[in-house]
N, C-alpha and C. Protein backbone atom coordinates (compact mmCIF):
# COMPACT_ATOMS: atom_id res chain seq x y z
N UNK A 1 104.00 95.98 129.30
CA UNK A 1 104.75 94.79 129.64
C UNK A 1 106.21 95.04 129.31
N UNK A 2 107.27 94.09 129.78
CA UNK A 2 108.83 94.29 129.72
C UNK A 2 109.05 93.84 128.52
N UNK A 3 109.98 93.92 128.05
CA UNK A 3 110.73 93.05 127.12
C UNK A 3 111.73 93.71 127.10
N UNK A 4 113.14 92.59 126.49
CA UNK A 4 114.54 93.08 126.29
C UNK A 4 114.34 92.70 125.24
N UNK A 5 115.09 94.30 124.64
CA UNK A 5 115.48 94.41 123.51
C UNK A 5 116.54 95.26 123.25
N UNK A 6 117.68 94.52 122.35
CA UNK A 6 119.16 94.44 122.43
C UNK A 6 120.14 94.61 123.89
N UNK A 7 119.62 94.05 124.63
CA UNK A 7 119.80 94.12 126.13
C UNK A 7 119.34 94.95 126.90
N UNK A 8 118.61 95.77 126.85
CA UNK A 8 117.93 96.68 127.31
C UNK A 8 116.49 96.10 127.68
N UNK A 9 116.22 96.62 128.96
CA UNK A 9 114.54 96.48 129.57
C UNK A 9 113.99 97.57 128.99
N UNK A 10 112.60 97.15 128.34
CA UNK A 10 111.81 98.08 126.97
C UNK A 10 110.34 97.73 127.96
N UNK A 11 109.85 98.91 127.63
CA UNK A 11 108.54 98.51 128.01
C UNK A 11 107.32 98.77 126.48
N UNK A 12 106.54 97.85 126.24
CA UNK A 12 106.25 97.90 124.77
C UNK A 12 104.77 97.18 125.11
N UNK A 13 103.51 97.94 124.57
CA UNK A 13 101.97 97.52 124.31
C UNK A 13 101.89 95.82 124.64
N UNK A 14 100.97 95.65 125.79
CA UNK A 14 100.86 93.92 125.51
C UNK A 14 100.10 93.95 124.37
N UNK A 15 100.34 93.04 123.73
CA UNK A 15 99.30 92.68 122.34
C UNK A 15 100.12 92.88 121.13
N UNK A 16 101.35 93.42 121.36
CA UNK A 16 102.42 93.86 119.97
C UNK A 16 102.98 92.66 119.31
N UNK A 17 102.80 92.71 118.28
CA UNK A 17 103.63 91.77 117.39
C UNK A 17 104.67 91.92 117.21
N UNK A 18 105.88 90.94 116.26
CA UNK A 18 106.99 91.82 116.44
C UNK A 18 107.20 92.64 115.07
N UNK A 19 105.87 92.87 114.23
CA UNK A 19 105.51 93.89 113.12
C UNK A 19 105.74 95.36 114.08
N UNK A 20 104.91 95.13 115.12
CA UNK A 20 104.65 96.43 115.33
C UNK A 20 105.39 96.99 116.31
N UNK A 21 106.20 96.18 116.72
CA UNK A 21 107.70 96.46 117.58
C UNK A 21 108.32 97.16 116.18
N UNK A 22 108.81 96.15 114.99
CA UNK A 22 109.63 96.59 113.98
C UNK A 22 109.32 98.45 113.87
N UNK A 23 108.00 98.38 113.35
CA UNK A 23 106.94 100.11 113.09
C UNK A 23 107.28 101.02 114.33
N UNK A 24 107.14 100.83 115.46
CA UNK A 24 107.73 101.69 116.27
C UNK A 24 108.83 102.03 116.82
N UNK A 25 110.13 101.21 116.08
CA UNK A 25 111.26 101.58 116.57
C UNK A 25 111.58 102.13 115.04
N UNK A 26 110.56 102.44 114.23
CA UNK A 26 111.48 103.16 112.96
C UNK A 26 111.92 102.12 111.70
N UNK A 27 112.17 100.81 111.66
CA UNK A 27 112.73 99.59 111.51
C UNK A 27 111.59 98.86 109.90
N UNK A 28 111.99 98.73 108.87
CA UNK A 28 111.53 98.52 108.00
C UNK A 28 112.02 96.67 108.05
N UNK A 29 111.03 95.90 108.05
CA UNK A 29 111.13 94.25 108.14
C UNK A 29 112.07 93.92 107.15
N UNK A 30 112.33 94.50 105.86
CA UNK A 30 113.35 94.25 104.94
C UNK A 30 114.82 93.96 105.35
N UNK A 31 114.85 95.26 106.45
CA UNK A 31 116.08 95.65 106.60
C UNK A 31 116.97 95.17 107.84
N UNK A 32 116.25 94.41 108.62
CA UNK A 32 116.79 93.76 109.65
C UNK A 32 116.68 92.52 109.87
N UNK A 33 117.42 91.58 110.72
CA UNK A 33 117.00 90.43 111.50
C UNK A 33 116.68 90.43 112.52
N UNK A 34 115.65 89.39 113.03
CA UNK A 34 115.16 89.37 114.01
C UNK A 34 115.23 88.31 114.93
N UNK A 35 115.63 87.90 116.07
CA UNK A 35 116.80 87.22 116.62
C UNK A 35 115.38 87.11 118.40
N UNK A 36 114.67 85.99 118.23
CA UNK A 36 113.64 86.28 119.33
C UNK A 36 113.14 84.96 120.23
N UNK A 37 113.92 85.44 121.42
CA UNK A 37 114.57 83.84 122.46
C UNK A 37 115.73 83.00 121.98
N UNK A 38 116.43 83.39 120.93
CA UNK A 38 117.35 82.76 121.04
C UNK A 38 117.05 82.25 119.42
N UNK A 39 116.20 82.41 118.79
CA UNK A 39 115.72 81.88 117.74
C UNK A 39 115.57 82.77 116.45
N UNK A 40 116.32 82.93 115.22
CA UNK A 40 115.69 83.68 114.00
C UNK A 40 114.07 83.44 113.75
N UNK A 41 113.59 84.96 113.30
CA UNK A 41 112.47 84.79 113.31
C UNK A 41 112.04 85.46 111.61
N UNK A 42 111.33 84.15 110.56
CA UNK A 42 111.49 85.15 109.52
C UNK A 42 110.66 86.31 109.36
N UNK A 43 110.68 86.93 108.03
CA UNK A 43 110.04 88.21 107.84
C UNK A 43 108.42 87.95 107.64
N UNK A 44 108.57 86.76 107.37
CA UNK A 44 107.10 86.57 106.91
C UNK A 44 106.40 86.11 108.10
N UNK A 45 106.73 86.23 109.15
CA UNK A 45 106.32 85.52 110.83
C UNK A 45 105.97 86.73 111.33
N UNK A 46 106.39 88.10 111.17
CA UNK A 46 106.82 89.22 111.77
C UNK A 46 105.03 89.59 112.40
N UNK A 47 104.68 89.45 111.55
CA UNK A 47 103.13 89.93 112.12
C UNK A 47 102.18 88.89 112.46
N UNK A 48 102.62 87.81 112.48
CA UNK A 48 102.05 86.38 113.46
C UNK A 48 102.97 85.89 114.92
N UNK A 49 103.51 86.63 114.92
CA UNK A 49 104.27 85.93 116.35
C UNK A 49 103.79 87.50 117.23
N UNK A 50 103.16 87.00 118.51
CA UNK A 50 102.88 88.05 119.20
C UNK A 50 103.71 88.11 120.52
N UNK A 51 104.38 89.51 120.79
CA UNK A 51 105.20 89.31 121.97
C UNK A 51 105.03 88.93 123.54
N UNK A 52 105.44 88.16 124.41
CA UNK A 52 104.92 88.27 125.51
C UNK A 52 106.18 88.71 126.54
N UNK A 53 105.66 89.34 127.57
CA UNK A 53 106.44 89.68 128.90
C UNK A 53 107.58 88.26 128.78
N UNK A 54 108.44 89.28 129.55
CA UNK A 54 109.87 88.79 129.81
C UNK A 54 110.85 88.46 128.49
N UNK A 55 110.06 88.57 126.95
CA UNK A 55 110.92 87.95 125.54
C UNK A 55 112.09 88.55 125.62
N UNK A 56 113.16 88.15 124.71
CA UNK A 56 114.37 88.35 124.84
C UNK A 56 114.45 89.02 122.90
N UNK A 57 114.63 89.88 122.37
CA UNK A 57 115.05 89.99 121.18
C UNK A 57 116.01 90.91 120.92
N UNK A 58 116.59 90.33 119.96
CA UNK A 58 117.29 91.11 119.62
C UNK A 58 117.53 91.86 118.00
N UNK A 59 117.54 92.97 117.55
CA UNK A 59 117.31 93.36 115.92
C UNK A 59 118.55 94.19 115.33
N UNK A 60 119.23 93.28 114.54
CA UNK A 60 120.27 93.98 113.42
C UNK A 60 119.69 94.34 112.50
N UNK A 61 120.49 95.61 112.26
CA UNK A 61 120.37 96.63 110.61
C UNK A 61 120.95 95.89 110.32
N UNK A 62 120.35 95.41 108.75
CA UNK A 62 121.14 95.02 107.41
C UNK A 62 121.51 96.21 107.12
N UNK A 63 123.22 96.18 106.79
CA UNK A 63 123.47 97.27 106.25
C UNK A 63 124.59 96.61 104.62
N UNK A 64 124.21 97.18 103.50
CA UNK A 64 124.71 97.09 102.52
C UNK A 64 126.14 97.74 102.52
N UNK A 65 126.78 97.47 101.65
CA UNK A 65 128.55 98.16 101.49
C UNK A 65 129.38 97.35 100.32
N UNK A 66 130.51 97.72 100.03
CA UNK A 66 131.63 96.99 99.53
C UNK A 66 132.10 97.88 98.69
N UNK A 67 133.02 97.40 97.91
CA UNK A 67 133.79 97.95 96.99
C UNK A 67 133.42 97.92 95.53
């Protein structure tokens, strides 16, 4: 099935959660947000929300820094 992800047309397992989206792009649930239809999605949802054709998501690295 399709899905966009970070604007890109992805083609990804029907039946994927967005756990197992996170697991196959490399992506540790800690370390990102997850941004899915338009909606934050928390970490603790990640493996109860299951994806369907046409979703829209999008996933930032948390990235740490400063001085």
């Amino acid at each position: 099935m399709q899905i966009r992800l970070n604007g890109e047309v992805r083609e990804v397992n029907e039946g994927w959660s967005v756990q197992e989206l996170l697991e196959n792009l490399g992506f540790h649930a800690r370390t990102v947000v997850v941004e899915l239809n338009r909606s934050i999605v928390r970490s603790s949802q990640f493996n109860h929300i299951e994806l369907k054709s046409g979703d829209e998501i999008e996933v930032v690295r948390i990235v740490g820094g400063g001085s």
